[in-house]
Protein backbone atom coordinates (compact mmCIF):
# COMPACT_ATOMS: atom_id res chain seq x y z
CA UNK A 1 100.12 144.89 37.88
CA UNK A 2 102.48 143.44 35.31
CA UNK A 3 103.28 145.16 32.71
CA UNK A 4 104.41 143.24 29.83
CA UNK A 5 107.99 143.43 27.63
CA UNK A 6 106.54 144.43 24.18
CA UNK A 7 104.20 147.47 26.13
CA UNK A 8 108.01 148.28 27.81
CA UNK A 9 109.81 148.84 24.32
CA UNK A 10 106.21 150.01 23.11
CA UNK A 11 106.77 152.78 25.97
CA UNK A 12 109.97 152.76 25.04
CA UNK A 13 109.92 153.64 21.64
CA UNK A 14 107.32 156.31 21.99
CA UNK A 15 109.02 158.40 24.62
CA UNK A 16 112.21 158.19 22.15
CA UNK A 17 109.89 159.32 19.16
CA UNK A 18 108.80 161.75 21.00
CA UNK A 19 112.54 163.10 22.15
CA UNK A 20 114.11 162.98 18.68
CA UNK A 21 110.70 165.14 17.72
CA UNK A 22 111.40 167.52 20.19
CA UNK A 23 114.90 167.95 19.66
CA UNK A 24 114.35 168.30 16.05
CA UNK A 25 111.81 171.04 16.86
CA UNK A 26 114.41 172.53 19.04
CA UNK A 27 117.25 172.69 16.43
CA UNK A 28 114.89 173.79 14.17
CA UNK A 29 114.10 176.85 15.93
CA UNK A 30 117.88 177.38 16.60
CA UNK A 31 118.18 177.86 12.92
CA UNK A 32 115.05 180.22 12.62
CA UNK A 33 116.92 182.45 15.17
CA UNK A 34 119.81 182.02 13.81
CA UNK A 35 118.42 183.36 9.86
CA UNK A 36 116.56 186.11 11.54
CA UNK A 37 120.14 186.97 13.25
CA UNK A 38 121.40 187.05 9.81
CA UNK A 39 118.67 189.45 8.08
CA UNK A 40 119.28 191.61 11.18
CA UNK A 41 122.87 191.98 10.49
CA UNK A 42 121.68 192.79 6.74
CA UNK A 43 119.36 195.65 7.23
CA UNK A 44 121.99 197.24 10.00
CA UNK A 45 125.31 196.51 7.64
CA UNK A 46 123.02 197.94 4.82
CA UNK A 47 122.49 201.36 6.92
CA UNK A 48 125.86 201.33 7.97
CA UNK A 49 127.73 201.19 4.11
CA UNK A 50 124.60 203.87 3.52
CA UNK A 51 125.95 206.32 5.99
CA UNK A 52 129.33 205.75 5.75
CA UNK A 53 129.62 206.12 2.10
CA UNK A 54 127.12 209.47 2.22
CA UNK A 55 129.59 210.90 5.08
CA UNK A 56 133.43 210.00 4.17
CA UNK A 57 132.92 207.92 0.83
CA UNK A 58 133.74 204.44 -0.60
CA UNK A 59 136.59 203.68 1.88
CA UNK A 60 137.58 199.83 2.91
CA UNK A 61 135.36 200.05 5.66
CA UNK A 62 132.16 200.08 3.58
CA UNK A 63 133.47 197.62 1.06
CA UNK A 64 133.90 195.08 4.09
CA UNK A 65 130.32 195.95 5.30
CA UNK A 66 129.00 194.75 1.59
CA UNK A 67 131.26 191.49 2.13
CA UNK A 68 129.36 190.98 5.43
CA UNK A 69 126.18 191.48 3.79
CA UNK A 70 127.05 188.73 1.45
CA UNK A 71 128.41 186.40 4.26
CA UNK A 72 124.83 187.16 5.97
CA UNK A 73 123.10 186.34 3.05
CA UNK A 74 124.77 182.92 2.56
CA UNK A 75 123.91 182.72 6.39
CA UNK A 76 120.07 183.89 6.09
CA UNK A 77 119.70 181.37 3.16
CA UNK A 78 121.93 178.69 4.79
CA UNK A 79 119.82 178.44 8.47
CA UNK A 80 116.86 178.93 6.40
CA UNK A 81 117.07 176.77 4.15
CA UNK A 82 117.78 173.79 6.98
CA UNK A 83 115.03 174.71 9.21
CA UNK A 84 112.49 174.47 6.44
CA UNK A 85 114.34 170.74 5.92
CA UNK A 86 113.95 169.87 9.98
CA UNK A 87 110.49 171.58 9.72
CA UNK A 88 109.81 168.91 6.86
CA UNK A 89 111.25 166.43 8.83
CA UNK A 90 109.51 166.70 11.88
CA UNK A 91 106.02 166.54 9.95
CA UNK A 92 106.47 163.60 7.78
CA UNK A 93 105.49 160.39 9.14
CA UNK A 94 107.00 157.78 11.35
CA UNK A 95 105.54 154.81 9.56
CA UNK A 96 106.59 154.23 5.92
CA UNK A 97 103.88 154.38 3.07
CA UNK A 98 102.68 150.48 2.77
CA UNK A 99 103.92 148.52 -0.66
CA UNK A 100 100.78 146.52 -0.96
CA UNK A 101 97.00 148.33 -1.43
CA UNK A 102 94.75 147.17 1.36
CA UNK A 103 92.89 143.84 1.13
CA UNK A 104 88.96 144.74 1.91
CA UNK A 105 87.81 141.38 0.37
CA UNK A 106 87.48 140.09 4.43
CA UNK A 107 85.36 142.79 5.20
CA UNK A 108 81.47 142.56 5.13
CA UNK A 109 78.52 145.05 4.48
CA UNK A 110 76.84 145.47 7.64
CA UNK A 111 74.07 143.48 6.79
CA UNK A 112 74.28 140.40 9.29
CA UNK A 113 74.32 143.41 12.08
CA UNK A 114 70.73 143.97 11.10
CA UNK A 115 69.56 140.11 11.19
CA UNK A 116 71.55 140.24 14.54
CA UNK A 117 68.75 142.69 15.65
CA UNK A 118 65.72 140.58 14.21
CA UNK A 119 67.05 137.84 16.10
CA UNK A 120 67.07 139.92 19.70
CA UNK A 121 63.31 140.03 19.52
C-alpha cells in the first residue's frame, strides 16, 4: 500500500496542527495556574498586612505586603489576561474566512433525482 506525497504532508500538517493546539492549550493552562497563584498570594498578603497592622501597627513590613499585593495584581491581570488571548487562539479557526461568497449557480434542485427513479421502473 502506497501512500501518496500530498496524503504525507496532509498527515503531516495535521499532526503539527494538532501539536501547536496542544501546546497552546498547555501554555494556556500554565498561565491559569499561574493567575490563580497570584490571587492566592492576594488573599494571604491581604490577611497578613490585616494582622500585622491590628498587632504591632503600620510598620515597613505591612507597607511591603500592600506593594506585593499590587505586584500580584499586575500578575493576576497579566497571566489572565494572556490565557484568555491563547484560549481565543486555540478556538478560532485554522482556515481563513473566504473573500468571495459561494457560487450555487452549478448546483441543481433535486428534481432529475426523481425522473432518475421513474426511469428504474
Amino acid at each position: 500500500m502506497e501512500v501518496s506525497r500530498d496524503e504525507e504532508i496532509d498527515a503531516a500538517r495535521i499532526r503539527r496542527l494538532a501539536t501547536e493546539r496542544r501546546s497552546i492549550n498547555r501554555t494556556a493552562s500554565y498561565f491559569i495556574v499561574a493567575a490563580g497563584v497570584c490571587v492566592v498570594a492576594i488573599g494571604q498578603l491581604t490577611w497578613m498586612t490585616i494582622q500585622h497592622v491590628r498587632a504591632i501597627g503600620w510598620t515597613p513590613r505591612p507597607i511591603g505586603y500592600l506593594l506585593f499585593i499590587v505586584l500580584a495584581f499586575w500578575g493576576a491581570w497579566y497571566f489572565g489576561s494572556r490565557a484568555a488571548a491563547l484560549h481565543r487562539e486555540a478556538k478560532a479557526s485554522v482556515l481563513p474566512e473566504p473573500t468571495t461568497p459561494p457560487d450555487f449557480s452549478t448546483l441543481d434542485d433535486g428534481s432529475k433525482h426523481w425522473k432518475n427513479l421513474e426511469d428504474v421502473r
